[in-house]
Protein backbone atom coordinates (compact mmCIF):
# COMPACT_ATOMS: atom_id res chain seq x y z
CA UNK A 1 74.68 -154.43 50.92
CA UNK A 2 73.05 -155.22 47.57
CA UNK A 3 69.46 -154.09 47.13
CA UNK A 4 67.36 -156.73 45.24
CA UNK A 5 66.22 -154.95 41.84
CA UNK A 6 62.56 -155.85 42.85
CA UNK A 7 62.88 -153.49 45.36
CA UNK A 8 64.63 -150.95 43.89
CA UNK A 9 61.67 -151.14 41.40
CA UNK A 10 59.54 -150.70 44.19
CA UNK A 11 61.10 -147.97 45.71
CA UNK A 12 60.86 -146.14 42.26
CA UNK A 13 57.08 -146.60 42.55
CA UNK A 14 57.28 -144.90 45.73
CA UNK A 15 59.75 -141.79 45.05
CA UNK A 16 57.76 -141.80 41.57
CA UNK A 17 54.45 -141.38 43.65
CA UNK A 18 56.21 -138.87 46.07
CA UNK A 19 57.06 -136.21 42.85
CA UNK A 20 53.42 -136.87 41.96
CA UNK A 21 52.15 -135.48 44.82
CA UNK A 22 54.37 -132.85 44.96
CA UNK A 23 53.70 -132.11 41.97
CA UNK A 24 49.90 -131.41 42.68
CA UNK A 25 50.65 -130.17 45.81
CA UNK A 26 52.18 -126.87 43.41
CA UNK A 27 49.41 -126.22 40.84
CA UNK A 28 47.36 -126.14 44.09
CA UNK A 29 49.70 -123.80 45.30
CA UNK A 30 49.22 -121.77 41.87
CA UNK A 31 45.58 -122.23 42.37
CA UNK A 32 45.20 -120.78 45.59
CA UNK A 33 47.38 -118.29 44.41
CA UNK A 34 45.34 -116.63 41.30
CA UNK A 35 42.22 -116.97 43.12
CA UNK A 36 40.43 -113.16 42.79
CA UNK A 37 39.41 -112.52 46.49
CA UNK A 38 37.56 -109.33 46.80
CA UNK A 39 39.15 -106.60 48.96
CA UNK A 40 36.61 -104.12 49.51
CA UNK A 41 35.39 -101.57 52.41
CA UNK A 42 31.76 -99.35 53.06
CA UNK A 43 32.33 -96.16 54.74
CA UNK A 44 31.14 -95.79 58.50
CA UNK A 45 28.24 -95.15 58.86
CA UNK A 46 25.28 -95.41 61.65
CA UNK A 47 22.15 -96.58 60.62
CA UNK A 48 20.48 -95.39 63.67
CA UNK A 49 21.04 -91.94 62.70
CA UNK A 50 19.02 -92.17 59.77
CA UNK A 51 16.30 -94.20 61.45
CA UNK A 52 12.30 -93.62 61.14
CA UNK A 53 9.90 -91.98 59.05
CA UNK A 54 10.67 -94.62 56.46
CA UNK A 55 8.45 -94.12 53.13
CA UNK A 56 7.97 -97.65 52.37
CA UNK A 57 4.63 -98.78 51.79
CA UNK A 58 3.85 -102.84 52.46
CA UNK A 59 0.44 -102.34 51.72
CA UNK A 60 1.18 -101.42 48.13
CA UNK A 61 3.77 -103.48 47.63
CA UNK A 62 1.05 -106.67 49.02
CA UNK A 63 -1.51 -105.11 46.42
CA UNK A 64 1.55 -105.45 43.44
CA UNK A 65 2.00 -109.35 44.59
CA UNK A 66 -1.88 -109.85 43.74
CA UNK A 67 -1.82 -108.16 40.99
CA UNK A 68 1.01 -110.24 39.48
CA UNK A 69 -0.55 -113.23 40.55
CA UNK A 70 -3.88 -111.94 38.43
CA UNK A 71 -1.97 -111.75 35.04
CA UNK A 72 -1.18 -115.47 35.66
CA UNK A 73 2.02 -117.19 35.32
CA UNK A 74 5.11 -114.76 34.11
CA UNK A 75 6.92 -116.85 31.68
CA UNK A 76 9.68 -115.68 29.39
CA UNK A 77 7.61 -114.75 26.18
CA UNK A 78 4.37 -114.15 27.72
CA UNK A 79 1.69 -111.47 27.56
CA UNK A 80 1.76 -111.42 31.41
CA UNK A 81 5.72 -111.04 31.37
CA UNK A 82 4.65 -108.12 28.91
CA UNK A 83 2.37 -106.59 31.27
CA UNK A 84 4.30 -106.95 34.49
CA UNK A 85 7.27 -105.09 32.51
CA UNK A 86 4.78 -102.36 31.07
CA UNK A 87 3.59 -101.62 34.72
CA UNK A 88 6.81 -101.25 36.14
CA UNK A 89 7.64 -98.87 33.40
CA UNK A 90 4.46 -96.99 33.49
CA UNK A 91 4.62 -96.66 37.21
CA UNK A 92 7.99 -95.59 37.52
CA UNK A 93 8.25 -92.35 35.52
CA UNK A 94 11.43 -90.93 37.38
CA UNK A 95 13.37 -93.90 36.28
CA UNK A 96 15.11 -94.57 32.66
CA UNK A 97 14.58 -98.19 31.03
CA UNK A 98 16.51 -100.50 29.16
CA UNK A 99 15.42 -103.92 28.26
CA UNK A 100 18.14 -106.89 27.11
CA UNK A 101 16.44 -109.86 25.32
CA UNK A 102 18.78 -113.02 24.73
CA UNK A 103 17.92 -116.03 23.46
CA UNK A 104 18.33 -119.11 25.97
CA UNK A 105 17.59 -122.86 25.25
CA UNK A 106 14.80 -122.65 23.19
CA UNK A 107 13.32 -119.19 24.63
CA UNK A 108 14.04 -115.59 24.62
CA UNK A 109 14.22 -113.52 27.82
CA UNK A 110 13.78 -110.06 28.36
CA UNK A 111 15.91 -108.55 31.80
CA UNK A 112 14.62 -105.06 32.26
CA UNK A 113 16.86 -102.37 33.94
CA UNK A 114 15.43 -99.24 35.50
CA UNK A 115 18.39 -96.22 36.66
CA UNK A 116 18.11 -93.19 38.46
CA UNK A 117 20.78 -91.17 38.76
CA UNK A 118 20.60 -88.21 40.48
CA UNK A 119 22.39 -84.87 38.91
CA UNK A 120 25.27 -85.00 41.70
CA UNK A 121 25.40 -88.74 40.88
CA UNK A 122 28.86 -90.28 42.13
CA UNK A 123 30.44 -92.91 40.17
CA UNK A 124 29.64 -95.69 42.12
CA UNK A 125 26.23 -97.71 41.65
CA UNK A 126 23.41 -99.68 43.99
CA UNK A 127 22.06 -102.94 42.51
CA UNK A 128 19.05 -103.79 43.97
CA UNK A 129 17.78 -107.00 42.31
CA UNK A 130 14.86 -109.46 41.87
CA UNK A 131 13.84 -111.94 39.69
CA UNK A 132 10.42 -111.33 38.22
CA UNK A 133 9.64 -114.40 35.85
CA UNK A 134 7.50 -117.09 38.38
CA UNK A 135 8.18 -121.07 37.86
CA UNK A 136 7.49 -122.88 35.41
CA UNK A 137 6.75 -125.93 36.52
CA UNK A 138 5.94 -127.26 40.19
CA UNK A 139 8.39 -130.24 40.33
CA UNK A 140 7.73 -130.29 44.19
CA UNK A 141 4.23 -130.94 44.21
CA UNK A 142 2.52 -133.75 46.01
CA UNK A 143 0.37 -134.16 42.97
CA UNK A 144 1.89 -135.40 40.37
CA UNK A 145 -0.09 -134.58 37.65
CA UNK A 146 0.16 -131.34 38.14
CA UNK A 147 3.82 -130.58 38.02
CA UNK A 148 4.45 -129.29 34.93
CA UNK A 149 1.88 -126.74 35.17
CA UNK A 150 3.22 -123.25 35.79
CA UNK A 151 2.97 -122.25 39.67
CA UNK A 152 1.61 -118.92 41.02
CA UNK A 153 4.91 -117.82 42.70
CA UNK A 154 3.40 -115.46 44.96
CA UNK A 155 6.25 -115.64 47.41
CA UNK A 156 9.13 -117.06 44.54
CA UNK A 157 8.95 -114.21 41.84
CA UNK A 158 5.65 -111.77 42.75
CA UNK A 159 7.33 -110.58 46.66
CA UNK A 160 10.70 -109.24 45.64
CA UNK A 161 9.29 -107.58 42.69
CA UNK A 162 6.42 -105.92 44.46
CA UNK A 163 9.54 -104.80 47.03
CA UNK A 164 11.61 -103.43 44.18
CA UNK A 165 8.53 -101.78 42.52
CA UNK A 166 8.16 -100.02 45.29
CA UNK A 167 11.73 -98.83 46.51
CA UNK A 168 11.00 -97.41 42.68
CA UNK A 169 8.61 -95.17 43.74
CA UNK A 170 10.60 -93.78 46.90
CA UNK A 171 14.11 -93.49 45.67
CA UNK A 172 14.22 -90.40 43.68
CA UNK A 173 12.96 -88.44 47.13
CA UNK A 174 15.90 -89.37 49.26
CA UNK A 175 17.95 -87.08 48.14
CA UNK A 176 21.40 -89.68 46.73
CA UNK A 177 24.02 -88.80 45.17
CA UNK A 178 25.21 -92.49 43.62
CA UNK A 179 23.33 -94.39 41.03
CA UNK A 180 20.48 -96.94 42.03
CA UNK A 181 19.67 -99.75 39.45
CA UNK A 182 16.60 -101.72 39.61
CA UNK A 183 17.32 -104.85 37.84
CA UNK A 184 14.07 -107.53 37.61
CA UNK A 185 15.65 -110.32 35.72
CA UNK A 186 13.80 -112.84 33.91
CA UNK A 187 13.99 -116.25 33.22
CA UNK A 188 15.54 -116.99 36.86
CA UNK A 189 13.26 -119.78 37.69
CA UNK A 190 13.10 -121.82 34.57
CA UNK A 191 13.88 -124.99 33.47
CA UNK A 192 14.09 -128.40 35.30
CA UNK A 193 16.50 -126.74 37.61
CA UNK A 194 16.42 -123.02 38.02
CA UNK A 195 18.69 -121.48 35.54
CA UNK A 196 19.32 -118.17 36.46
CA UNK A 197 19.68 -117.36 32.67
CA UNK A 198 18.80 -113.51 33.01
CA UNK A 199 21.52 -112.95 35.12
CA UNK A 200 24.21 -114.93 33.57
CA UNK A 201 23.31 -112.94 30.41
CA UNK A 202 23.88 -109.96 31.59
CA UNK A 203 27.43 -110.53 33.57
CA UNK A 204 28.06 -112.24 30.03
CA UNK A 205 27.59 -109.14 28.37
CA UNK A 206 29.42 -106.40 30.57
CA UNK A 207 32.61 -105.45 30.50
CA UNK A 208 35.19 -105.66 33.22
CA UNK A 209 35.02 -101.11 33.63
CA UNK A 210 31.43 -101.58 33.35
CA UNK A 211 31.06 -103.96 36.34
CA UNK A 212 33.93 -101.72 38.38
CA UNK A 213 31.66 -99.18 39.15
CA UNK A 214 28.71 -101.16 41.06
CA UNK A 215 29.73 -101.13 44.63
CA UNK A 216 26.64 -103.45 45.67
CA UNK A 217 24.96 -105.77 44.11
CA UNK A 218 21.65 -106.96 46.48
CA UNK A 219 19.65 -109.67 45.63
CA UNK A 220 16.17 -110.38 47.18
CA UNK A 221 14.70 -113.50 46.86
CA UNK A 222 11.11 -115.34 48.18
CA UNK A 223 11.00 -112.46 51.16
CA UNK A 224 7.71 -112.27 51.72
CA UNK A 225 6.83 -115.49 53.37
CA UNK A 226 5.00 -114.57 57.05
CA UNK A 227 7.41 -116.22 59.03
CA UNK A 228 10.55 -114.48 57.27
CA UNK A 229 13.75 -116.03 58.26
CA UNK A 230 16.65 -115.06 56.46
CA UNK A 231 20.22 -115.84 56.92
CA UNK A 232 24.17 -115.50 55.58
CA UNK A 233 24.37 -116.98 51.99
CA UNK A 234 27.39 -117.96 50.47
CA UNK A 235 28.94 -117.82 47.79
CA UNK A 236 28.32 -113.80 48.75
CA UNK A 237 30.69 -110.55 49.71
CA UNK A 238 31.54 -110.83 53.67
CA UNK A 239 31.77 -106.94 53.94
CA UNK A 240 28.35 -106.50 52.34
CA UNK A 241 27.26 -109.25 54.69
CA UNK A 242 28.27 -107.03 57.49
CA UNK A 243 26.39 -103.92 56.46
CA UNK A 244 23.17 -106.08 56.38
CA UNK A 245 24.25 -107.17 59.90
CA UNK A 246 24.17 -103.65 61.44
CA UNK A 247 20.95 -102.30 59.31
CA UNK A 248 18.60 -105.57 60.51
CA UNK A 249 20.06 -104.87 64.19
CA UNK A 250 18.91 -101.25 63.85
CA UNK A 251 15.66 -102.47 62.75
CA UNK A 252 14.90 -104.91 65.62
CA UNK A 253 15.58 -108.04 63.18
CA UNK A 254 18.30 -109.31 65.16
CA UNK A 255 17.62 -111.17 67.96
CA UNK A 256 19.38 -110.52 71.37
CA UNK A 257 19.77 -107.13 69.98
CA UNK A 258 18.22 -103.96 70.81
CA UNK A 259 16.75 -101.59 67.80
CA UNK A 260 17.35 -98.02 67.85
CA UNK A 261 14.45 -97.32 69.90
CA UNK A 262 15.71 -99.83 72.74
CA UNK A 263 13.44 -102.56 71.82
CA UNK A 264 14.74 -106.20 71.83
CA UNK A 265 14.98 -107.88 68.18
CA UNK A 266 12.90 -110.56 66.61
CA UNK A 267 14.52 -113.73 64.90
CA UNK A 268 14.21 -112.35 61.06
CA UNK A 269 18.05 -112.91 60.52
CA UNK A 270 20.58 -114.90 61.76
CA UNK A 271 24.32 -114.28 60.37
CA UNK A 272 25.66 -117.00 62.25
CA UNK A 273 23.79 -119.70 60.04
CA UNK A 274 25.25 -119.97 56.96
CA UNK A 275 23.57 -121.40 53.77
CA UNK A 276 24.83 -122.44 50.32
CA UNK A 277 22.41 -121.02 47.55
CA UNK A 278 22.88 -120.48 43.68
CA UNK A 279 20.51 -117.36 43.05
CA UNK A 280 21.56 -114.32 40.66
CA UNK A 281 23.66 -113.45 42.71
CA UNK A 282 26.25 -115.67 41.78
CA UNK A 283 27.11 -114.40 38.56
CA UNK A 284 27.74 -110.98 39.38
CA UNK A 285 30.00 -112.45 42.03
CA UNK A 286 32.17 -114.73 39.94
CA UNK A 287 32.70 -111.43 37.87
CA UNK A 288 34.28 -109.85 40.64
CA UNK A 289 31.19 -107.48 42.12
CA UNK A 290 30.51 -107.67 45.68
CA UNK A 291 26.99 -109.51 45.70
CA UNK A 292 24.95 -110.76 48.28
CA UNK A 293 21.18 -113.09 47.98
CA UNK A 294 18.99 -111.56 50.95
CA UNK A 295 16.59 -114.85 50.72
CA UNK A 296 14.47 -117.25 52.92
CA UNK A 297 14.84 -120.99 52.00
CA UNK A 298 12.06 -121.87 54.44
CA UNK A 299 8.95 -121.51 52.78
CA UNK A 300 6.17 -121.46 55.59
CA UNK A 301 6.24 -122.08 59.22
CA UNK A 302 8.37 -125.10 60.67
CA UNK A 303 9.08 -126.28 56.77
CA UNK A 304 12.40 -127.33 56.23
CA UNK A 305 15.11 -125.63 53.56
CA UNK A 306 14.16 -125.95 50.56
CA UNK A 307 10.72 -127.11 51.57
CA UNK A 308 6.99 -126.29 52.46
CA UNK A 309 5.44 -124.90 49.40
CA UNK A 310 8.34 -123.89 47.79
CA UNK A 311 7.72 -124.99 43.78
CA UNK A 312 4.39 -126.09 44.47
CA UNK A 313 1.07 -125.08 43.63
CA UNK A 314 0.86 -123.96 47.26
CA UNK A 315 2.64 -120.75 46.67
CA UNK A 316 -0.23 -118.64 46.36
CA UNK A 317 -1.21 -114.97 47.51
CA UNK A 318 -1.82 -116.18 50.89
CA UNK A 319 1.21 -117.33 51.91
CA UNK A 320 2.17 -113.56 51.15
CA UNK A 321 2.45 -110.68 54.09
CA UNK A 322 2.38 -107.46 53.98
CA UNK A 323 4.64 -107.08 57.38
CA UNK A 324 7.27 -109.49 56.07
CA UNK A 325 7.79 -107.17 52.46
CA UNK A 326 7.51 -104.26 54.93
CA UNK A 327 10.83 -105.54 56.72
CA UNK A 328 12.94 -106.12 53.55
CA UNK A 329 11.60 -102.47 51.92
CA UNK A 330 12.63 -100.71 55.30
CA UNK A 331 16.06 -102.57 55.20
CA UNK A 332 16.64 -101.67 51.82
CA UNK A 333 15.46 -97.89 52.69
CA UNK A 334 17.60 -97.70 55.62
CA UNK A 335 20.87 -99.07 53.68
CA UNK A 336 20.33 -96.41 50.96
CA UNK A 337 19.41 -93.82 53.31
CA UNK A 338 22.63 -94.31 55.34
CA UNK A 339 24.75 -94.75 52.40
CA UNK A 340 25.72 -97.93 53.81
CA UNK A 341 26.80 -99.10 50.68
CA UNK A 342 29.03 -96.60 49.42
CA UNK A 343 32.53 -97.62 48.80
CA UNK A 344 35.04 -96.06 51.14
CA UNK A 345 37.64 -93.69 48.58
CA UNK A 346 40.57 -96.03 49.37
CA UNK A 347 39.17 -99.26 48.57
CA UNK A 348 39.84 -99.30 44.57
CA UNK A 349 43.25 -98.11 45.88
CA UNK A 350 43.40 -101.15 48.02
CA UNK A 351 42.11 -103.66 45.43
CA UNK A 352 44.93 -102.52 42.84
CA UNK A 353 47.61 -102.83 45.36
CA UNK A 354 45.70 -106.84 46.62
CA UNK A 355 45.90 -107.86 42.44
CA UNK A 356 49.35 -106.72 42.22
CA UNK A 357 49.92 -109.03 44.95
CA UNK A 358 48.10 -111.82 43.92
CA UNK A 359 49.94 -111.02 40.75
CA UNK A 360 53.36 -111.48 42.24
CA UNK A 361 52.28 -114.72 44.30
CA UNK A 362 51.15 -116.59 41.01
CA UNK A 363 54.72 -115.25 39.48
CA UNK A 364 56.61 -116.60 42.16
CA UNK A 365 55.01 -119.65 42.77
CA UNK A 366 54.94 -120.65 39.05
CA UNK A 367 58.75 -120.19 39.41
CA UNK A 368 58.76 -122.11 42.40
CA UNK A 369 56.83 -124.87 40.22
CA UNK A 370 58.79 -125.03 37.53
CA UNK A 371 61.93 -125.52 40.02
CA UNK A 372 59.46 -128.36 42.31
CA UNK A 373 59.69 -129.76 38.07
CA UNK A 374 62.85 -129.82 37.53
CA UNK A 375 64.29 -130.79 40.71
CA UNK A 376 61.72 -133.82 40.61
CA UNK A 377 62.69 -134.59 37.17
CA UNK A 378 66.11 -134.51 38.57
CA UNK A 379 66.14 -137.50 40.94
CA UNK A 380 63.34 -139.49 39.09
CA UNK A 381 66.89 -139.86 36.51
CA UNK A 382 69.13 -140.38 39.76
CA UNK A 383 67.02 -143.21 40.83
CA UNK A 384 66.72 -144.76 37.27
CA UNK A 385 70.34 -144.42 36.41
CA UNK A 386 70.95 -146.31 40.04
CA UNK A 387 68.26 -149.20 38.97
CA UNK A 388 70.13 -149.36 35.84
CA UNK A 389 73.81 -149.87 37.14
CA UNK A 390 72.64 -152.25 40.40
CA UNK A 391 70.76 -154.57 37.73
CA UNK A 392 74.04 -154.33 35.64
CA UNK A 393 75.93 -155.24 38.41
């Protein structure tokens, strides 16, 4: 039987539309393939066994939130942003600084780094990270003519900082042997939507052996709300995730779970809710270093995500509690303390042998595409030279 050329031609549409998808259906393939998951593993550890007697103090830490609320707004540039940096580094005398100014937009920012690193110092290193610049605008608040004034950021800037300040003071008395980094980053909250310039800046400007040597990379973020809720955040490392998991469970933070004292847990964090942020975290993370946001989108009682006061005039000193930086100081103690976030010895062994994988799949499945090509390619000319002959006919 004769097949009318009109359908023929359609059929060509059809077979044509076939290789298309096939065709897309491989570079996804080759996608999938390249993409650089991270294959990493902490050393046991039991948190438990290094519980109580912790050394931080929420009291100070409060004090440090009202005292960066006094210098007024901390704005890239600005004499408080001076001031808040020249009090960290007066106040930390252990520590060794290093500040990186970039220029961003039409501003400069200034991250400032502090590092101890203890004389049996490992190679590996502990980020602990918060953004210390506060808003500069309040695009959220209910009156209008006030939104493009610079906020307070008690809880959004002043909370983590006072947190880091003081893990600062502690640190060099626990007796580590890795690295600890303090890294305030600036210019996180700018800009008519947060830009997390600081942080992009400096994954910009370190190099791939530079970045291999921080095994976490923790990011704190409006924690000092008084009803702290915190849950999973993603994008973030899953195995960093889990050693957050077993330190708030040791510290009653879990509910349904006991602490290490046999008490039942408190609703602080949740790992089973799941929320999509883009913090400075996510820079670090892109680059390849397991990196995790420890924040709480909530901001005051009942308020929704992203709601309540957050980037309004509204986040002031009182929305602040001591209790609530207590929690997030005695997590970070406890991780450090139980060196829960020390890279087991076989893991760099483990992530060369993963990329020579994922090396191999992209080879073979760009050979696989260029066969998906040809063979395509091959009866797209079948089909025409068939058109060509039945219309000749």
């Amino acid at each position: 039987m004769l097949i009318p050329s009109k359908d023929i031609s359609s059929l060509n549409k059809t077979l044509l539309l076939f290789a298309i998808i096939a065709l897309l259906l491989n570079n996804s393939t080759l996608v999938l393939a390249s993409e650089n998951e991270q294959q990493i593993s902490y050393i046991e550890t039991v948190p438990c066994d290094y519980y109580g007697n912790f050394s931080f103090n929420s009291t100070a830490a409060n004090e440090s939130v009202h005292w960066q609320v006094e210098l007024g707004p901390r704005l890239p540039g600005s004499n408080a942003s001076f001031a808040l940096r020249e009090s960290i580094k007066e106040n930390l005398t252990d520590w060794t600084f290093e500040e990186e100014t970039h220029y961003r937009e039409d501003f400069y920012l200034t991250n400032l780094i502090a590092t101890y690193k203890p004389f049996n110092s490992s190679s590996q290193e502990i980020y602990l990270v918060a953004h210390y610049d506060s808003r500069d605008r309040a695009e959220r608040d209910d009156n209008e003519s006030l939104r493009d004034i610079p906020i307070d950021g008690a809880n959004d800037g002043a909370s983590a900082t006072a947190v880091l300040i003081e893990m600062g003071k502690i640190i060099p008395q626990m007796n580590l042997n890795h690295t600890v980094k303090l890294f305030f980053t600036d210019a996180e909250d700018q800009g008519e939507r947060a830009g997390i310039y600081g942080s992009k800046a400096w994954a910009e400007n370190k190099t791939d052996d530079e970045l291999s040597d921080i095994s976490a990379f923790i990011v704190i973020d409006m924690i000092g709300d008084y009803d702290l809720h915190f849950t999973h955040v993603w994008p973030g490392t899953s195995e960093l995730w889990l050693t957050i998991q077993s330190l708030a469970e040791a510290l009653g933070l879990v509910e349904g779970e006991e602490d290490c004292l046999g008490n039942p847990g408190v609703d602080v964090f949740d790992i089973d809710t799941s929320h999509g942020v883009i913090d400075d975290h996510v820079a670090a993370f892109e680059r390849g270093v397991p990196a995790i946001d420890i924040i709480d989108i909530h901001s005051g009682e009942g308020a929704e995500k992203w709601g309540g006061y957050w980037h309004t005039h509204n986040d002031t000193i009182d929305k602040v509690s001591a209790d609530s930086l207590g929690k997030i100081g005695q997590l970070l103690e406890l991780g450090l303390l139980s060196n829960s976030w020390i890279l087991n010895s076989d893991s760099n062994v483990t992530a060369e042998i993963n990329e020579t994988e994922q090396n191999t799949d992209v080879e073979n499945s760009f050979a696989l595409g260029i066969i998906s090509l040809s063979i395509t390619f091959g009866v797209f000319l079948i089909i025409f030279v068939l058109d060509y002959r039945i219309k000749k006919i």
